[in-house]
PDB file of N, CA and C in Angstrom:
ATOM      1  N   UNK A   1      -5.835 -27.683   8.174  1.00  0.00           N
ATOM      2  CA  UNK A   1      -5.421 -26.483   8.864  1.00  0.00           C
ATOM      3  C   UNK A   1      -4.747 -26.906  10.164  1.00  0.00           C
ATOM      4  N   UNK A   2      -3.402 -26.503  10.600  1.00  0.00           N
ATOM      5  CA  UNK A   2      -2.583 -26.930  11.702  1.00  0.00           C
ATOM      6  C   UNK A   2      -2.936 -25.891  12.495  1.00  0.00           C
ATOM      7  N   UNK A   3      -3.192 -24.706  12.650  1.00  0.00           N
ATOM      8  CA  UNK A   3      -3.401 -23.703  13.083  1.00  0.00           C
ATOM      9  C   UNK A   3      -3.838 -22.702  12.699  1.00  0.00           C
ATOM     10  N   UNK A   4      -4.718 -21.648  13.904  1.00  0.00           N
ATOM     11  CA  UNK A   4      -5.253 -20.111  13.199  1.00  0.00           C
ATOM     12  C   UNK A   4      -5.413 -19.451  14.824  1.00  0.00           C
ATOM     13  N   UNK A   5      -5.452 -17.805  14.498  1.00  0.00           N
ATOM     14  CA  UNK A   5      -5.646 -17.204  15.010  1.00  0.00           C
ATOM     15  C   UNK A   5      -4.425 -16.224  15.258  1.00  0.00           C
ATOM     16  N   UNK A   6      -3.899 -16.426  16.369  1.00  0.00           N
ATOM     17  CA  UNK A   6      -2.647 -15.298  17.236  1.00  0.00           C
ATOM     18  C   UNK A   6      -1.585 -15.772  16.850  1.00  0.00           C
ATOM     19  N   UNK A   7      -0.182 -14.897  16.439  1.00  0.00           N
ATOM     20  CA  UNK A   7       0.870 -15.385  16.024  1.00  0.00           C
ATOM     21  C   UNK A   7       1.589 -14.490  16.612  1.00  0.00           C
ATOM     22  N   UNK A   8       3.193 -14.489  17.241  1.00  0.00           N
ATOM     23  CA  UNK A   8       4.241 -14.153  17.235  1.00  0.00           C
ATOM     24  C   UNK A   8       4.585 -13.433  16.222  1.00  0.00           C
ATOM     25  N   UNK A   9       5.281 -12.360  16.764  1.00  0.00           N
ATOM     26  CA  UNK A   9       5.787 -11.455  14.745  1.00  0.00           C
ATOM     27  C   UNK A   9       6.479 -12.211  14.309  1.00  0.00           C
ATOM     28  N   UNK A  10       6.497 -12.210  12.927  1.00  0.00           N
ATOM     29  CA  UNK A  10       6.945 -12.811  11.502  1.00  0.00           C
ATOM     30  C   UNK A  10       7.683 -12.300  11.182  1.00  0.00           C
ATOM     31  N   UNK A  11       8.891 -12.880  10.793  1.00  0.00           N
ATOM     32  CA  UNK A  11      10.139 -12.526   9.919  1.00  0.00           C
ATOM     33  C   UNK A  11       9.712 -12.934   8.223  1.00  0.00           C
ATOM     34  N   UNK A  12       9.172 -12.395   7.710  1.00  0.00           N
ATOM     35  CA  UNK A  12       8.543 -12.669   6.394  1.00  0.00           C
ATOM     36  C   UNK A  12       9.906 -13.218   5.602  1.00  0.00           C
ATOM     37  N   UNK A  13      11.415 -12.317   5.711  1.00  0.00           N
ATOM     38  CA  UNK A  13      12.660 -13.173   5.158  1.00  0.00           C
ATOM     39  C   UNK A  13      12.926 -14.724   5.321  1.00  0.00           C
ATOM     40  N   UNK A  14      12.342 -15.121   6.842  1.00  0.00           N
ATOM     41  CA  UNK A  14      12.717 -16.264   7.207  1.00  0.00           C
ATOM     42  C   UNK A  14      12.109 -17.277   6.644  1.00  0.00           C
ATOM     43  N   UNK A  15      12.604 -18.232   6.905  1.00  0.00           N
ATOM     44  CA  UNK A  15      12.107 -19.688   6.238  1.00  0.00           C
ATOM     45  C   UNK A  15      11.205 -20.269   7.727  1.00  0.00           C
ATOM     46  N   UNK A  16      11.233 -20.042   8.707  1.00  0.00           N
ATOM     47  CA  UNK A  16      10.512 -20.338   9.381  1.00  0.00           C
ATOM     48  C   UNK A  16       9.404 -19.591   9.928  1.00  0.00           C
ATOM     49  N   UNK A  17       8.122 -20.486  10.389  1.00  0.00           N
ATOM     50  CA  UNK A  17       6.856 -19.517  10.033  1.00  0.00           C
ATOM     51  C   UNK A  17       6.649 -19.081  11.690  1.00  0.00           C
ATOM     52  N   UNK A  18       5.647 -18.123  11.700  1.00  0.00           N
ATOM     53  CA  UNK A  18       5.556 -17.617  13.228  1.00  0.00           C
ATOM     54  C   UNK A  18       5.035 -18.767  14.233  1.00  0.00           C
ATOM     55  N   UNK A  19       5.051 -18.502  15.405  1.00  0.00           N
ATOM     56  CA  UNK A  19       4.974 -19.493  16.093  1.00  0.00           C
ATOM     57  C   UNK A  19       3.220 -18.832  16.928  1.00  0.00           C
ATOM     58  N   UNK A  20       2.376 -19.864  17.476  1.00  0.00           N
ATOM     59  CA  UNK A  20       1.553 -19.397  17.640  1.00  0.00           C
ATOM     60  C   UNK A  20       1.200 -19.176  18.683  1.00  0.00           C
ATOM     61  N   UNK A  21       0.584 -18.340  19.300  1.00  0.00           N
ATOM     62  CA  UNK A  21       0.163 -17.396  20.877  1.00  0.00           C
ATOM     63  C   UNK A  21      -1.238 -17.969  21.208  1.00  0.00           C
ATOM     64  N   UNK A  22      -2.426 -18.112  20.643  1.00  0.00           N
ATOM     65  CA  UNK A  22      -3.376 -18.684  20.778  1.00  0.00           C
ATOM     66  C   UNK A  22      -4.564 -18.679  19.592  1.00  0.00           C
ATOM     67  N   UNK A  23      -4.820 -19.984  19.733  1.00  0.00           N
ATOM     68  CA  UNK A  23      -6.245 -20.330  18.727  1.00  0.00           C
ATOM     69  C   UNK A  23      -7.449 -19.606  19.046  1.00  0.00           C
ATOM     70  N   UNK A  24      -7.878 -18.658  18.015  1.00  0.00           N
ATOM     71  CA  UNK A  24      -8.694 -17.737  18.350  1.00  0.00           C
ATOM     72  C   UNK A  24      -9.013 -17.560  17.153  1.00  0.00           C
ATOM     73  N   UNK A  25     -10.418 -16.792  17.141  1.00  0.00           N
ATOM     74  CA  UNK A  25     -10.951 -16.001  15.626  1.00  0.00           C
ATOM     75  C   UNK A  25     -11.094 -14.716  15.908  1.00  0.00           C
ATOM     76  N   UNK A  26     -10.834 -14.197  17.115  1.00  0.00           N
ATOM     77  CA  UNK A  26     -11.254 -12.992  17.718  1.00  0.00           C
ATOM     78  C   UNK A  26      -9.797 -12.402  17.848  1.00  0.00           C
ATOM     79  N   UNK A  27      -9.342 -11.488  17.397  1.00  0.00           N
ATOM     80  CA  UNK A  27      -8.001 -10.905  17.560  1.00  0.00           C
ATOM     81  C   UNK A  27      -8.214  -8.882  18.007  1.00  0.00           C
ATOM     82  N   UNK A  28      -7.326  -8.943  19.133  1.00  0.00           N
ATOM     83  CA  UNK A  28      -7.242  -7.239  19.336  1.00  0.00           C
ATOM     84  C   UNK A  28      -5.972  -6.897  18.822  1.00  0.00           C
ATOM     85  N   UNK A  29      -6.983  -5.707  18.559  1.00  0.00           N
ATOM     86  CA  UNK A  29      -6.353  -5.071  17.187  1.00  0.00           C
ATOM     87  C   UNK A  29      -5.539  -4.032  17.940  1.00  0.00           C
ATOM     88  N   UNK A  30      -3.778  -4.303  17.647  1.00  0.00           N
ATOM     89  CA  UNK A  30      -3.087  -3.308  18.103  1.00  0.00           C
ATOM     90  C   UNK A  30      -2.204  -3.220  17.231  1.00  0.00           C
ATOM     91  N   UNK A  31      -1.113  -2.191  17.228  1.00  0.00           N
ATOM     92  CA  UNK A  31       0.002  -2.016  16.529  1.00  0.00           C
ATOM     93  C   UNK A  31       0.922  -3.204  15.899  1.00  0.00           C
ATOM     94  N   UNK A  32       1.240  -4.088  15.023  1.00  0.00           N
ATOM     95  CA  UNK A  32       2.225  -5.262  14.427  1.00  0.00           C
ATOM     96  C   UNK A  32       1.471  -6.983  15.088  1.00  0.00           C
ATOM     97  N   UNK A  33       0.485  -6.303  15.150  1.00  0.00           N
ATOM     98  CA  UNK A  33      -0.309  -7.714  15.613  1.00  0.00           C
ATOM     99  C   UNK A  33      -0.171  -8.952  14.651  1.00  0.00           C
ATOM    100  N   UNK A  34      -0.005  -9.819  14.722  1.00  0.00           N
ATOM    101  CA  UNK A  34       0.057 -10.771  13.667  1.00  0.00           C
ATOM    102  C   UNK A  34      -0.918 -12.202  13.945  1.00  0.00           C
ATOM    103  N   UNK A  35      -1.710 -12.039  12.595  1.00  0.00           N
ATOM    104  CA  UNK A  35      -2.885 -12.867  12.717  1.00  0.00           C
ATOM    105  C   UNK A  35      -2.730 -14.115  11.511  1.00  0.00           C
ATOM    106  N   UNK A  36      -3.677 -14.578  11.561  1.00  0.00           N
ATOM    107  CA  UNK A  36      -3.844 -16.053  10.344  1.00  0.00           C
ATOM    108  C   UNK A  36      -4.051 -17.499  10.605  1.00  0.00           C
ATOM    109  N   UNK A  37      -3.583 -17.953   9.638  1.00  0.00           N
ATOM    110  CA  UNK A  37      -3.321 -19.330   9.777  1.00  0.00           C
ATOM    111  C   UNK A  37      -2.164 -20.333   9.162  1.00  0.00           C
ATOM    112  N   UNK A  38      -1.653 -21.377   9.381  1.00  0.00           N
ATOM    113  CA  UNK A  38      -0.710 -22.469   8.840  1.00  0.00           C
ATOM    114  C   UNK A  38      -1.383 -23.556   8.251  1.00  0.00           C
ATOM    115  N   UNK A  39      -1.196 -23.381   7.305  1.00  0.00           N
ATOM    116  CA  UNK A  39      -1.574 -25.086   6.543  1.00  0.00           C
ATOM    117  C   UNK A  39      -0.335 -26.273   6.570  1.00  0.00           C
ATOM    118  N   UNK A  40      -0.867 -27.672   6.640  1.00  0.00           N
ATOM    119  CA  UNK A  40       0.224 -28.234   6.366  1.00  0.00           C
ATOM    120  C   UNK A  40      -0.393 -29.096   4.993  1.00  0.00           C
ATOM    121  N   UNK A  41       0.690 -29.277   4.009  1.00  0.00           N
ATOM    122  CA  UNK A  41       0.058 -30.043   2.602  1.00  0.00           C
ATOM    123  C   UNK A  41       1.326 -31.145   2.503  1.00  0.00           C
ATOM    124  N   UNK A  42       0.238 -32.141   2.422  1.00  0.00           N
ATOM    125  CA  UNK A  42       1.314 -32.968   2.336  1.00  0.00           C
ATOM    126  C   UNK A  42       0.930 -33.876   0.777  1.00  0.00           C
ATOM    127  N   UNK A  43       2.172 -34.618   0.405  1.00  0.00           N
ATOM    128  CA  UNK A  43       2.440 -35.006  -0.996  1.00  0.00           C
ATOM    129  C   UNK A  43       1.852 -34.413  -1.732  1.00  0.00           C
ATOM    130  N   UNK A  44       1.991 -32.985  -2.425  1.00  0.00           N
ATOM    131  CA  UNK A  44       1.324 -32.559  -3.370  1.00  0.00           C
ATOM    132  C   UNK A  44       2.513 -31.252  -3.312  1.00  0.00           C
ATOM    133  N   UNK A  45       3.913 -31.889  -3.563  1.00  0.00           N
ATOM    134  CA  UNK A  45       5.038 -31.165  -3.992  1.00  0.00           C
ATOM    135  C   UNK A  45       4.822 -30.305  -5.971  1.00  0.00           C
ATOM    136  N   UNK A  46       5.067 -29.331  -5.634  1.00  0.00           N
ATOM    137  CA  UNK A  46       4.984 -28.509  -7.389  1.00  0.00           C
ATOM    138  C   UNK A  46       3.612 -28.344  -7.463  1.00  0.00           C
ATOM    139  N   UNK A  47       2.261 -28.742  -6.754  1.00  0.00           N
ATOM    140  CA  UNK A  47       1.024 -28.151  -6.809  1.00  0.00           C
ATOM    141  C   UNK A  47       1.139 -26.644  -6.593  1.00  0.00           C
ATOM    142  N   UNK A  48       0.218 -25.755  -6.703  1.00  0.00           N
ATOM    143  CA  UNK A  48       0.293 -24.339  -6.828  1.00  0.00           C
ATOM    144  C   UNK A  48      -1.100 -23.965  -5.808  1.00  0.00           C
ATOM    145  N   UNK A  49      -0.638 -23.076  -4.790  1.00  0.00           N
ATOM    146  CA  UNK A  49      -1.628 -23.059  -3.693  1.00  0.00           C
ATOM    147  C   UNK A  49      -1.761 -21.254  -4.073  1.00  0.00           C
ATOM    148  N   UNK A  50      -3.357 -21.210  -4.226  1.00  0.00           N
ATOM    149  CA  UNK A  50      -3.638 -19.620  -4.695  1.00  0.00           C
ATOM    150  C   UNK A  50      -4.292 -19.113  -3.447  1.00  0.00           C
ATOM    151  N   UNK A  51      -4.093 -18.190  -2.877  1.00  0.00           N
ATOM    152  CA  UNK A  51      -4.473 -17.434  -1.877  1.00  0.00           C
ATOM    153  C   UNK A  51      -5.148 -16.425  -1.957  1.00  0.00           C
ATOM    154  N   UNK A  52      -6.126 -15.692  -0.922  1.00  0.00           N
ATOM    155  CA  UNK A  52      -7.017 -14.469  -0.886  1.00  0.00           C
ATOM    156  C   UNK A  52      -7.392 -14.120   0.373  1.00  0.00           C
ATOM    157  N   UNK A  53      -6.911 -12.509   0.621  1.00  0.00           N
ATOM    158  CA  UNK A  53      -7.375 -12.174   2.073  1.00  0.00           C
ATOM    159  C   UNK A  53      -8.550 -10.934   1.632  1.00  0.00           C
ATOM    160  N   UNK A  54      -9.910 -11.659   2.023  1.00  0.00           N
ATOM    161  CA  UNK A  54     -10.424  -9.937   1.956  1.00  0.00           C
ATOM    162  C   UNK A  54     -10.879  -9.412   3.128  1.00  0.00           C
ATOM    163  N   UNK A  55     -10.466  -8.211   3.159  1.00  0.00           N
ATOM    164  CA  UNK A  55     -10.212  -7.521   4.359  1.00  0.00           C
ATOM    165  C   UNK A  55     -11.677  -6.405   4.685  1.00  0.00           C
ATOM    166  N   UNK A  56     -11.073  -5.636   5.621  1.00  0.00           N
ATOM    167  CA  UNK A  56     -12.411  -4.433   5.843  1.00  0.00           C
ATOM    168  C   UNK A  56     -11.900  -2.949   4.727  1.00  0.00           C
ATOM    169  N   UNK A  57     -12.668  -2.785   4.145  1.00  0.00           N
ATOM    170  CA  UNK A  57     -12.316  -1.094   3.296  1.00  0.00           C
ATOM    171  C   UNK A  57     -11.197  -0.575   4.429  1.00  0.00           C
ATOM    172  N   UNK A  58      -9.913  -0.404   4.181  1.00  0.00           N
ATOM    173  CA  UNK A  58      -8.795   0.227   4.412  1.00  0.00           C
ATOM    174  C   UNK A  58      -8.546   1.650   2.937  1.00  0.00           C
ATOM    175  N   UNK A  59      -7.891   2.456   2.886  1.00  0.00           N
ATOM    176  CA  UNK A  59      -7.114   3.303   1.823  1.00  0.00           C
ATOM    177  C   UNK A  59      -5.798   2.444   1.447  1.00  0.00           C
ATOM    178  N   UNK A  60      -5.360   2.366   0.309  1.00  0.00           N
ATOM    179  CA  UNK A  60      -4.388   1.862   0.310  1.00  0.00           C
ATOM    180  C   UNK A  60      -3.354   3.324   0.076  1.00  0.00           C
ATOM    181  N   UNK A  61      -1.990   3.419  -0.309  1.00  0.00           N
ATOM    182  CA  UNK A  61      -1.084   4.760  -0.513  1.00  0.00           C
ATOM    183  C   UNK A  61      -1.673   5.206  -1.453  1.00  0.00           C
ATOM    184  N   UNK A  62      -2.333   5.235  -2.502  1.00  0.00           N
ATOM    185  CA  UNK A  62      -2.760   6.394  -3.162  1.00  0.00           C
ATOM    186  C   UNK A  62      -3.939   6.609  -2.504  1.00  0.00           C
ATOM    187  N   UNK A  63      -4.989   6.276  -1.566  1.00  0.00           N
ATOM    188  CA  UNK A  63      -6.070   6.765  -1.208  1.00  0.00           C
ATOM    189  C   UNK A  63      -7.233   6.084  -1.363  1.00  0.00           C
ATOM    190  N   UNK A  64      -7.071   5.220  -2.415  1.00  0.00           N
ATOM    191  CA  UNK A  64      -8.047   4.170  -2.975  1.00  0.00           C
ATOM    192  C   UNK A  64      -8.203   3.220  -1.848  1.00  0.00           C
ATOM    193  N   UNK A  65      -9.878   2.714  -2.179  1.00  0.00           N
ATOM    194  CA  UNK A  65      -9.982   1.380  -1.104  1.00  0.00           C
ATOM    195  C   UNK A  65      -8.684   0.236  -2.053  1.00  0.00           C
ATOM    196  N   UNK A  66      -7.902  -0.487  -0.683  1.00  0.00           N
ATOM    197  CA  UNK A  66      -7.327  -1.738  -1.206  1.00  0.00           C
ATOM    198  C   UNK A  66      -8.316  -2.633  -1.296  1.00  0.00           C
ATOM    199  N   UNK A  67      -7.634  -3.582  -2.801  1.00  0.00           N
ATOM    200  CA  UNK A  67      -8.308  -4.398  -2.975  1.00  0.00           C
ATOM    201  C   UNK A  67      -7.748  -5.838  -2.212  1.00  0.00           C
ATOM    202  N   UNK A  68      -9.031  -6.669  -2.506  1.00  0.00           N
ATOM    203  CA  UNK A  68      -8.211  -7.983  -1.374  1.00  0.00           C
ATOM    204  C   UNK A  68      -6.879  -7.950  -1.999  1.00  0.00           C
ATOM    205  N   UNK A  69      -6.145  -8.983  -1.089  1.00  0.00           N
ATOM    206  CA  UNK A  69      -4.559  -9.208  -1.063  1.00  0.00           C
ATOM    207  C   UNK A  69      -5.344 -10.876  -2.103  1.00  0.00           C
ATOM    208  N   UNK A  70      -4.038 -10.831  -2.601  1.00  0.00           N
ATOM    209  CA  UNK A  70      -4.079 -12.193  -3.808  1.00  0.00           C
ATOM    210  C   UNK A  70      -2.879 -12.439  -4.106  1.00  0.00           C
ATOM    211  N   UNK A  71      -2.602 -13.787  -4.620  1.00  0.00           N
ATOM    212  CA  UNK A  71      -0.986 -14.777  -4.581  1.00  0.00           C
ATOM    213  C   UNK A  71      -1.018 -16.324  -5.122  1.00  0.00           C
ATOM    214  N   UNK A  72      -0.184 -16.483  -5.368  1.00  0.00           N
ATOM    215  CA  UNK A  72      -0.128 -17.413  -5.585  1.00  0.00           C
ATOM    216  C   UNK A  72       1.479 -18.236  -4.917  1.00  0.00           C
ATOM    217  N   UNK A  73       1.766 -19.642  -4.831  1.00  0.00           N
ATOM    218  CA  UNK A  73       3.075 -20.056  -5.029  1.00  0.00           C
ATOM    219  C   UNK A  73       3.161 -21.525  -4.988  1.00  0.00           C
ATOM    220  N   UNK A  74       4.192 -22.236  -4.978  1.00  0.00           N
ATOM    221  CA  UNK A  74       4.216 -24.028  -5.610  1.00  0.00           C
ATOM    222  C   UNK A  74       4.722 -24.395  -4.127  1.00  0.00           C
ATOM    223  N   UNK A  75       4.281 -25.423  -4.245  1.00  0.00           N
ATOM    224  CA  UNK A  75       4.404 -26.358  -2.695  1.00  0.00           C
ATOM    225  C   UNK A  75       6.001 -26.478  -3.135  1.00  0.00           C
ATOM    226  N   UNK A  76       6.790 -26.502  -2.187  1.00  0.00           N
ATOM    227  CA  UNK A  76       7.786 -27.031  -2.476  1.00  0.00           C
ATOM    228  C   UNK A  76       8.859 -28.476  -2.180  1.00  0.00           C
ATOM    229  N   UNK A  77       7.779 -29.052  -1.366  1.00  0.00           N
ATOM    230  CA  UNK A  77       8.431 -30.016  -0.411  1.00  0.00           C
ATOM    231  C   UNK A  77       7.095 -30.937  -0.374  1.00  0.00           C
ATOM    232  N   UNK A  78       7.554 -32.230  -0.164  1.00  0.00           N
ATOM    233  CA  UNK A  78       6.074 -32.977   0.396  1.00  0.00           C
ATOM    234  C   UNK A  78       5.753 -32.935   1.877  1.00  0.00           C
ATOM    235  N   UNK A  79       6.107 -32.064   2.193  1.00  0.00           N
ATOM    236  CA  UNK A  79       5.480 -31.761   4.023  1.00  0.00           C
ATOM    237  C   UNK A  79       5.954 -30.258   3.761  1.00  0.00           C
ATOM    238  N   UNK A  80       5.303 -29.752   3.679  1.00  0.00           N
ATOM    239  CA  UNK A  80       4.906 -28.118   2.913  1.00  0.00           C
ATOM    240  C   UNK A  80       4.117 -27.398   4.219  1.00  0.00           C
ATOM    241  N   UNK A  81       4.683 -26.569   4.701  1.00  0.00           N
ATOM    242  CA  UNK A  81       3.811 -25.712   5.889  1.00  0.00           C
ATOM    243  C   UNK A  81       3.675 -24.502   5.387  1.00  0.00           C
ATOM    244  N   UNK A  82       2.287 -23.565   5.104  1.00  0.00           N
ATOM    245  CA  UNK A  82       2.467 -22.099   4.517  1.00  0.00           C
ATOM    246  C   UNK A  82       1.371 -21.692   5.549  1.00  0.00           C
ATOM    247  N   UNK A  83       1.971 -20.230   5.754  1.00  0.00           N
ATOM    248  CA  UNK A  83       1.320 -19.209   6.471  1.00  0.00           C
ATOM    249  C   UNK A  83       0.507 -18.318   5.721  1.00  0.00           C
ATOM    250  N   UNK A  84      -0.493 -18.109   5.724  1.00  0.00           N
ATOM    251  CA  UNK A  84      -1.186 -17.261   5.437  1.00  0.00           C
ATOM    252  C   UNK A  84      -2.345 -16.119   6.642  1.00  0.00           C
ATOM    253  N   UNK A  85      -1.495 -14.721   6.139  1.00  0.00           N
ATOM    254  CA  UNK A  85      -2.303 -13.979   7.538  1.00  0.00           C
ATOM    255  C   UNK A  85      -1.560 -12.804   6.909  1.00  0.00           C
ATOM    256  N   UNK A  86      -1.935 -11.892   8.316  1.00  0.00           N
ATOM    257  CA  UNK A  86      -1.028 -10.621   8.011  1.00  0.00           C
ATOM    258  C   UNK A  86      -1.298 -10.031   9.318  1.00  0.00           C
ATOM    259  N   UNK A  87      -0.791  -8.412   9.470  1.00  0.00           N
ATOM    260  CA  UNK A  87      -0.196  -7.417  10.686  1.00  0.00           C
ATOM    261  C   UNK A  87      -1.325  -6.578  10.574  1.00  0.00           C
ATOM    262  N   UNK A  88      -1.592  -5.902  11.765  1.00  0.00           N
ATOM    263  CA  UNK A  88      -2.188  -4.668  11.986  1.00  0.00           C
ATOM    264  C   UNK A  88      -0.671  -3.324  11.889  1.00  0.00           C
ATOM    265  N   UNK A  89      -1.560  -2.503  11.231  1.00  0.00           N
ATOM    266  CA  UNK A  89      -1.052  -1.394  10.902  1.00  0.00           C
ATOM    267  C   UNK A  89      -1.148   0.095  11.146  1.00  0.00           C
ATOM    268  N   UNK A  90      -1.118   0.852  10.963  1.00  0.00           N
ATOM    269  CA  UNK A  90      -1.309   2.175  11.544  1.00  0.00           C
ATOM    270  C   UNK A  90      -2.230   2.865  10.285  1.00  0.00           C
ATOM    271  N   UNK A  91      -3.291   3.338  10.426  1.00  0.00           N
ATOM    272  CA  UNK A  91      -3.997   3.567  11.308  1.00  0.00           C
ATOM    273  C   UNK A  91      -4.700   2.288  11.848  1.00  0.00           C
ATOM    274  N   UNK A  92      -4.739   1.857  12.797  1.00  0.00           N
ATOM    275  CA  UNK A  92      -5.554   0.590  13.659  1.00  0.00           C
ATOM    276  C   UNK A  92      -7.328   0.566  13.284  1.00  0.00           C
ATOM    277  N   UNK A  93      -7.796   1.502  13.286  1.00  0.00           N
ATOM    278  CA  UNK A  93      -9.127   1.584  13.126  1.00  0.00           C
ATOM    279  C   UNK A  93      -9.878   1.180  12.210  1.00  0.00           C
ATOM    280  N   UNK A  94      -9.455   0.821  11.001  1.00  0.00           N
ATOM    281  CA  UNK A  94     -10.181   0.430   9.980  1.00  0.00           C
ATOM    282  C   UNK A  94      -9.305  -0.278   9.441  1.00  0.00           C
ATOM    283  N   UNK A  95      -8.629  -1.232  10.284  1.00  0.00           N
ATOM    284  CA  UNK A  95      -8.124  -2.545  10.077  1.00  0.00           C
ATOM    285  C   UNK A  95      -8.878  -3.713  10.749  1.00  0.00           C
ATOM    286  N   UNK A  96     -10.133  -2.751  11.568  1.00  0.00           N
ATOM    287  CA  UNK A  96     -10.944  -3.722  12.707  1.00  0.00           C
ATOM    288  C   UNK A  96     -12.050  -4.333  11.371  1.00  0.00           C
ATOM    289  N   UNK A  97     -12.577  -5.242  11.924  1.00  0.00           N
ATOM    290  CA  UNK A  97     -13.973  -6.156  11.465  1.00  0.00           C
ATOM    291  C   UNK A  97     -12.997  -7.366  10.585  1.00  0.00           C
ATOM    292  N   UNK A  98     -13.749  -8.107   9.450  1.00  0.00           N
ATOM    293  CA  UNK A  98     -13.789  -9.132   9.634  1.00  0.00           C
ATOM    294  C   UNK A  98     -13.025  -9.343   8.565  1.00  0.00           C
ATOM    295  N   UNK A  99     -11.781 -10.519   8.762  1.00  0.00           N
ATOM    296  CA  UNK A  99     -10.816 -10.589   7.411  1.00  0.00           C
ATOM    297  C   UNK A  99     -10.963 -12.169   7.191  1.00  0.00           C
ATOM    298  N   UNK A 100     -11.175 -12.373   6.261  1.00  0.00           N
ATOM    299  CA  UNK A 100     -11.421 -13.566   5.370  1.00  0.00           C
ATOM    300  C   UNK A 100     -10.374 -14.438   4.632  1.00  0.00           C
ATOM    301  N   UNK A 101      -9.468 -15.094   5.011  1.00  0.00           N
ATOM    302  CA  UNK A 101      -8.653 -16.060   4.801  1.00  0.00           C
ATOM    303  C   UNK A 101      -8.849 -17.271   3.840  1.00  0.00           C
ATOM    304  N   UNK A 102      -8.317 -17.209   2.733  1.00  0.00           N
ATOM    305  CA  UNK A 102      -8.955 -18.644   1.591  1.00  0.00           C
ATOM    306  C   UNK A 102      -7.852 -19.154   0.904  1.00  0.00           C
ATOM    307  N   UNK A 103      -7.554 -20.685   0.726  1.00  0.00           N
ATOM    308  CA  UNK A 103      -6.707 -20.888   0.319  1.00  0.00           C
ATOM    309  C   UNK A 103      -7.061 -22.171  -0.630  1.00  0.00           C
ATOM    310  N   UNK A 104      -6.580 -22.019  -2.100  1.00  0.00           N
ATOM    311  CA  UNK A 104      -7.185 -23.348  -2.918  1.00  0.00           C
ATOM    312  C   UNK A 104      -5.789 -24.210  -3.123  1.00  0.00           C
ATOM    313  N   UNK A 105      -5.960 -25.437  -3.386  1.00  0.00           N
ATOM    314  CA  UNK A 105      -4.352 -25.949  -3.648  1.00  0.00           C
ATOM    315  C   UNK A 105      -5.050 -26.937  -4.864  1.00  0.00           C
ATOM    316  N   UNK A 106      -4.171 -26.107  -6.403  1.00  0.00           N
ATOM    317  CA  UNK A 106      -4.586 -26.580  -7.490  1.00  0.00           C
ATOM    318  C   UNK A 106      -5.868 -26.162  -8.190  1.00  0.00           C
ATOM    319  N   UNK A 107      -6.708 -25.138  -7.433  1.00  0.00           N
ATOM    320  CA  UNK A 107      -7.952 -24.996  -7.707  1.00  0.00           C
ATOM    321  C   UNK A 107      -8.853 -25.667  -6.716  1.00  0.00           C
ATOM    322  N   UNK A 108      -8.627 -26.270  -5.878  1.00  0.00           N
ATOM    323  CA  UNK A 108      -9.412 -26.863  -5.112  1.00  0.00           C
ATOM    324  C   UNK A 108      -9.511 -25.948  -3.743  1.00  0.00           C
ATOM    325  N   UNK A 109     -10.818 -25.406  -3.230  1.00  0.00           N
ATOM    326  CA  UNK A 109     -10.616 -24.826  -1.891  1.00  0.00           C
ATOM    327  C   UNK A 109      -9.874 -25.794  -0.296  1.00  0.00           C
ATOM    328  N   UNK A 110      -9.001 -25.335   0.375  1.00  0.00           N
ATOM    329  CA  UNK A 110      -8.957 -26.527   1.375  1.00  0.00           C
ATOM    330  C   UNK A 110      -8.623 -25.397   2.685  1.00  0.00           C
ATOM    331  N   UNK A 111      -9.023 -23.962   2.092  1.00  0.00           N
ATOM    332  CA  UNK A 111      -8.972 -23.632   3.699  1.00  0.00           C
ATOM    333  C   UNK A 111     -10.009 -22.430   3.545  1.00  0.00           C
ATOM    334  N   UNK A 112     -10.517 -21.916   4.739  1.00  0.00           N
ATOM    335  CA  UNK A 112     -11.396 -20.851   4.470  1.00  0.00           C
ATOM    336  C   UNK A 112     -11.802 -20.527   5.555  1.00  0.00           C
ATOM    337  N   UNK A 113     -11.403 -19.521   6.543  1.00  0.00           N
ATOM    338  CA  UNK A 113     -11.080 -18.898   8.053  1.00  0.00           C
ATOM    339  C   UNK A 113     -11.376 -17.256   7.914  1.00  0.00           C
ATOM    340  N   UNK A 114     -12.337 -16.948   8.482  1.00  0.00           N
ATOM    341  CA  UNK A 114     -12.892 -15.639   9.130  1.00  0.00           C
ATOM    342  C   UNK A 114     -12.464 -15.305  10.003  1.00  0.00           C
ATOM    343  N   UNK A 115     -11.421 -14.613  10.732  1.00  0.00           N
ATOM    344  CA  UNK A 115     -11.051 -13.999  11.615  1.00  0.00           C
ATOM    345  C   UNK A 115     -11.285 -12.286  11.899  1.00  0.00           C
ATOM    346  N   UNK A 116     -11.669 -12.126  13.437  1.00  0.00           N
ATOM    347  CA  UNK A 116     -12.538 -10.888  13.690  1.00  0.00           C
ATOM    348  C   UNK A 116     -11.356  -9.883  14.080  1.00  0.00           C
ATOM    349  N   UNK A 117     -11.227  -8.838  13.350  1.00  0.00           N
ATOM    350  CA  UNK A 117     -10.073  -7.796  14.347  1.00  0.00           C
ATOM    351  C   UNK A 117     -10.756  -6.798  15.238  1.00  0.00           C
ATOM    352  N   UNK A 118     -10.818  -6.864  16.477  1.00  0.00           N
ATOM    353  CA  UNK A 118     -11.590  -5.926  16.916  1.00  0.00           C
ATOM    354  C   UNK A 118     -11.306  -4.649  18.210  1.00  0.00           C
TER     355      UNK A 118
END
């Protein structure tokens, strides 16, 4: 793990990842906040890194609790940097408590970060 906590907003189009504001597990929760972490993987180009955020009971657009966020994608490079995190959103309030960050590369766990929105 190269980094976690506070991030700069994210251009999710871009090829470059957010830059970071401070190492923290404790994040305030405001409007486009951007939280997480950066992995760096090295030589393990075309491996497949599966991801999972579970979050606090939010509604998703139909009304339903969302379920965790889940993904997958292939290293692409042998010095491979991926972001994994996400934004506070509107409504703010039940985006607070505790979001759970996990990342396996190949099946193997190699990251796993609790961060508090509060």
């Amino acid at each position: 793990m190269h980094s976690h906590g506070l991030y700069a907003g994210w251009d999710r189009g871009s090829k470059e990842l957010p830059t970071l504001v401070k190492i923290t597990t404790e994040i305030e929760a405001a409007l486009d906040v951007e939280f997480g972490y950066i992995l760096r993987i090295r030589n393990a180009r075309n491996s497949q890194i599966t991801f999972r955020i579970e979050h606090p009971p939010f509604k998703d657009d139909e009304g339903e609790i969302a379920p965790p966020f889940e993904g997958n994608q292939y290293v692409k490079t042998n010095d491979f940097r991926f972001f994994l995190g996400d934004t506070v959103w509107k409504p703010i309030a039940d985006k607070c408590g505790e979001w759970r960050l996990m990342t396996w590369l190949d099946g193997t766990m190699v990251a796993d970060k609790t961060l508090v929105l509060i």
